[in-house]
Protein backbone atom coordinates (compact mmCIF):
# COMPACT_ATOMS: atom_id res chain seq x y z
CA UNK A 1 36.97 78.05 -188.57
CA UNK A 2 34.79 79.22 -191.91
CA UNK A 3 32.81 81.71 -191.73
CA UNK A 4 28.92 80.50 -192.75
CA UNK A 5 27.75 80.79 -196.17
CA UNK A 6 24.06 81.69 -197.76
CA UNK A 7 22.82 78.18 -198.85
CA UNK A 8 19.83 80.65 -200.53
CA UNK A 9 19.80 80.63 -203.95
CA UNK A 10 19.35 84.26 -204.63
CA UNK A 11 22.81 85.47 -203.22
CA UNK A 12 24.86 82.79 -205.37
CA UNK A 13 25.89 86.18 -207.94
CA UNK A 14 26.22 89.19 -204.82
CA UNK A 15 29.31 89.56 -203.64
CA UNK A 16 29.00 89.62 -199.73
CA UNK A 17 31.96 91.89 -198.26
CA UNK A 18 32.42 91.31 -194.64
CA UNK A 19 32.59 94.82 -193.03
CA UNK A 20 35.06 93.46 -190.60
CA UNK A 21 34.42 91.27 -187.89
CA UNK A 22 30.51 91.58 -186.48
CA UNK A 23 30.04 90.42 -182.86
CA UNK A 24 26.67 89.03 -184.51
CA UNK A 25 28.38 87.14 -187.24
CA UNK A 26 27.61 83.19 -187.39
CA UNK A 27 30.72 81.22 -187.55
CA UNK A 28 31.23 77.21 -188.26
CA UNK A 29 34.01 76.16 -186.21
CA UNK A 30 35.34 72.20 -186.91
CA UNK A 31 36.75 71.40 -183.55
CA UNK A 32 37.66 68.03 -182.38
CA UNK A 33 34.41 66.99 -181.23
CA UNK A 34 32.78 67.89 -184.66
CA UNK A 35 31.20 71.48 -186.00
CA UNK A 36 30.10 74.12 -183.82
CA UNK A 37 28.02 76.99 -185.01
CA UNK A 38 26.97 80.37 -183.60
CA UNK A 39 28.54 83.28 -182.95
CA UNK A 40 31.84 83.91 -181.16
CA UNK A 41 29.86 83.90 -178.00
CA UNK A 42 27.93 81.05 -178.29
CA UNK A 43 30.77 79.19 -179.78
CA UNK A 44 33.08 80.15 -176.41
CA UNK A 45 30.46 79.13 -174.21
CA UNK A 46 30.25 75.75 -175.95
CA UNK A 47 34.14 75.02 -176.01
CA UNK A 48 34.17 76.22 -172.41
CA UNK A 49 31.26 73.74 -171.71
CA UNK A 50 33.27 71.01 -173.46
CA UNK A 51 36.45 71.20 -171.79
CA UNK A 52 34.56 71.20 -168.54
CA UNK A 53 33.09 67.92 -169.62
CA UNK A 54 36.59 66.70 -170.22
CA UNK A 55 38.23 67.70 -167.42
CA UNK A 56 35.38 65.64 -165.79
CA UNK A 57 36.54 62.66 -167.69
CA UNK A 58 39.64 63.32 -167.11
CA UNK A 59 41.02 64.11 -170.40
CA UNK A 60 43.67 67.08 -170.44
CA UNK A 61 44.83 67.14 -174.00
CA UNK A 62 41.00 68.01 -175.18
CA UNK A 63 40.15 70.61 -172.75
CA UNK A 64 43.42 72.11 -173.27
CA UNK A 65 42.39 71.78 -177.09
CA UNK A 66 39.15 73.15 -175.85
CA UNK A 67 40.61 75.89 -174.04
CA UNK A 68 42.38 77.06 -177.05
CA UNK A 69 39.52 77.03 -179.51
CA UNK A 70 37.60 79.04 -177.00
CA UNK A 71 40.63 81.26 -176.72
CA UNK A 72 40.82 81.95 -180.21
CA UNK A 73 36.90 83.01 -180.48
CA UNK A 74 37.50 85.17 -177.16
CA UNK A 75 40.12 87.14 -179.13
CA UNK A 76 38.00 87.53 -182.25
CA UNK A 77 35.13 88.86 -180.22
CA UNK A 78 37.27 91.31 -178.36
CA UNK A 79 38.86 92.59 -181.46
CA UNK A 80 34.70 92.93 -182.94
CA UNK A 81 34.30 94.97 -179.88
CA UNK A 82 37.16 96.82 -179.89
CA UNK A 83 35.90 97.69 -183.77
CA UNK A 84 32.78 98.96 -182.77
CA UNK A 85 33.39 100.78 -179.92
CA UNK A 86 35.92 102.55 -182.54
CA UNK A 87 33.45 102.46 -185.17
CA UNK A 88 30.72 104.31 -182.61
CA UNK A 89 32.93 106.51 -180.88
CA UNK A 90 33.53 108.08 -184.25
CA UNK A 91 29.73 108.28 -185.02
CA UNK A 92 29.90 110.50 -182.02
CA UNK A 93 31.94 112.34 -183.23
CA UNK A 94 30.77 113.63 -186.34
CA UNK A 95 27.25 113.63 -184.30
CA UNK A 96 29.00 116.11 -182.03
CA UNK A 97 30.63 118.64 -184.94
CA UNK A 98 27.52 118.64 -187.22
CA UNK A 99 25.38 119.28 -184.16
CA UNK A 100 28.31 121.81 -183.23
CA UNK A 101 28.04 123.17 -186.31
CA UNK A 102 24.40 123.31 -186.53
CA UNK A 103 24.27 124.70 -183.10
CA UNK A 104 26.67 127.70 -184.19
CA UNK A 105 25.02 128.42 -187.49
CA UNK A 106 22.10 129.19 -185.67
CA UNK A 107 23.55 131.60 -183.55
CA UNK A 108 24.77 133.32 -186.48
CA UNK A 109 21.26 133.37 -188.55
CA UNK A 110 19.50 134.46 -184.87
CA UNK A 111 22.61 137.39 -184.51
CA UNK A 112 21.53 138.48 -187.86
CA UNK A 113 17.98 138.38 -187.34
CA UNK A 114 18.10 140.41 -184.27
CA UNK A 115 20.43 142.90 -185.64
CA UNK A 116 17.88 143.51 -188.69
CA UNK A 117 15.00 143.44 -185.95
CA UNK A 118 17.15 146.06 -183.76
CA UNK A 119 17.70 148.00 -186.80
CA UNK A 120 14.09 148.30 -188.40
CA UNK A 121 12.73 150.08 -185.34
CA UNK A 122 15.42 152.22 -185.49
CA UNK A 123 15.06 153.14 -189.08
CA UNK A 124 11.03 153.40 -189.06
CA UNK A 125 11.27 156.29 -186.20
CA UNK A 126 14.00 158.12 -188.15
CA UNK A 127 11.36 157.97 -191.00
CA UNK A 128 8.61 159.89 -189.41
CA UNK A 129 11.17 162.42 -188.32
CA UNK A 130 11.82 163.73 -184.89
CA UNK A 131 8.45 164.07 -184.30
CA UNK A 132 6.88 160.92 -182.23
CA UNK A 133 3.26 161.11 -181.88
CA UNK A 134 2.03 159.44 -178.49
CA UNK A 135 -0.88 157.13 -178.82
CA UNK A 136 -2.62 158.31 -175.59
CA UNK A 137 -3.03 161.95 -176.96
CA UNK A 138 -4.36 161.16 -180.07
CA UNK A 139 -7.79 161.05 -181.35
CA UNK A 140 -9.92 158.73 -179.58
CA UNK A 141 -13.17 157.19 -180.75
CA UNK A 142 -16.61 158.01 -178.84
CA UNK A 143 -17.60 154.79 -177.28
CA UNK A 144 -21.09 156.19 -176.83
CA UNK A 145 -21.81 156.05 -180.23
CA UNK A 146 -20.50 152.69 -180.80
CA UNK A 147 -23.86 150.55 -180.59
CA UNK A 148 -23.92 147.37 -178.26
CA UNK A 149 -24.06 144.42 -180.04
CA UNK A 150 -26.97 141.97 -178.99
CA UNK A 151 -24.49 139.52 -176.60
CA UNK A 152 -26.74 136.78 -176.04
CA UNK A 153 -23.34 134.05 -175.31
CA UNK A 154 -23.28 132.42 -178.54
CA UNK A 155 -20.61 132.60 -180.60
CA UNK A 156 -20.60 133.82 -183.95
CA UNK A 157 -19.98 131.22 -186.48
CA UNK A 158 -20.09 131.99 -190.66
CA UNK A 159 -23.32 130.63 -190.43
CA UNK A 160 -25.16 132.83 -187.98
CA UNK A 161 -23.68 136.02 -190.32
CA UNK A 162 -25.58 137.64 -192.92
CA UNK A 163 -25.30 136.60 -196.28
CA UNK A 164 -23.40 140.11 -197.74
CA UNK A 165 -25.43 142.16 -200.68
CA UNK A 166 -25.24 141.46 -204.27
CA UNK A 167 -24.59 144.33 -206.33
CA UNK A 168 -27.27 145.60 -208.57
CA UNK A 169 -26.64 146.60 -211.63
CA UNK A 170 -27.82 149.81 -213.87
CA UNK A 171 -30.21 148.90 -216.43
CA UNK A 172 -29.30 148.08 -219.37
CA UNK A 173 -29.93 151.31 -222.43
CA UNK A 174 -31.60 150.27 -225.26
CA UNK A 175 -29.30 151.36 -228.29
CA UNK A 176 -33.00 152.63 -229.53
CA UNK A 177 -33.27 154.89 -227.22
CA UNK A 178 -29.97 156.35 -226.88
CA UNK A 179 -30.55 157.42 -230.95
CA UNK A 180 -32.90 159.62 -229.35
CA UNK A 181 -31.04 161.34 -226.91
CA UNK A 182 -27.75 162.83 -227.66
CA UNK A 183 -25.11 162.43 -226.01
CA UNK A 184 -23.69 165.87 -226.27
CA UNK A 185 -25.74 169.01 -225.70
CA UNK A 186 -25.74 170.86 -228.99
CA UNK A 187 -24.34 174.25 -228.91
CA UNK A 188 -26.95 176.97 -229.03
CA UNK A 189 -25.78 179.37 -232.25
């Protein structure tokens, strides 16, 4: 039993550290009837197939041999499995306490935020005074003299608007004739 190597030539100087045993991992096993390769589940299924085939021709001593290379690949993928259903239930749970802990800083920023909410209303009315004006009773526009606007169903688009008015400028004083007016009044003696 080897485990397979690279034959690429690029991975001849990385050093390949098995992360334990992978159900997915490719194995070589040399049994008695020669190499077989796959992984542990393909390589039980095979032994299983070939002491089937000789127990048909009536050979104990290989499917017993059979039996026990098949064993030996059933234990290794158990113990793969075992690993990462260990390996995944604790993924789950450090999913669960960040999303725990996500879950209760939240509630703490949206305890805050209502607390400052609660307590700006609160602080804007003391402002003003006791006094509270009520919308209803105060000064209302005339909608009389508001003007209808022309509602032919189109919408307005930037288009359709007029372009707004350019500021005109004061003319421009000729330094001539501002030598001939004064600025200041002269005082009257």
């Amino acid at each position: 039993m080897r485990s397979s190597k690279s034959r690429s030539r690029g991975n001849k100087n990385r050093s390949r550290q098995s992360h334990g045993n992978n159900q997915n991992r490719v194995f070589d096993s040399s049994g008695p009837q020669g190499k077989v390769r796959g992984t542990p589940q393909q390589i039980i299924e095979k032994y299983n197939q070939l002491a089937r085939d000789a127990q048909l021709g009536d050979d104990r001593v290989a499917v017993e041999n059979f039996q026990q290379h098949a064993e030996h690949y059933t234990r290794m993928l158990a113990d793969a499995l075992r690993e990462a259903d260990a390996k995944r239930e604790q993924q789950e749970a450090q999913t669960r306490d960040r999303q725990q802990q996500r879950d209760s800083e939240r509630q703490e920023r949206d305890a805050a935020r209502s607390e400052r909410d609660s307590e700006r209303p609160a602080n804007q009315g003391n402002q003003g005074g006791d006094k509270q004006v009520d919308p209803a009773s105060a000064p209302q526009p005339d909608m009389a003299a508001v003007e209808p606007a022309a509602d032919n169903g189109l919408v307005d688009t930037p288009e359709s608007k007029p372009a707004p008015r350019k500021r005109t400028r004061k003319p421009k004083i000729n330094p001539l004739e501002q030598a001939d007016k004064p600025d200041t009044p002269e005082a009257a003696e």
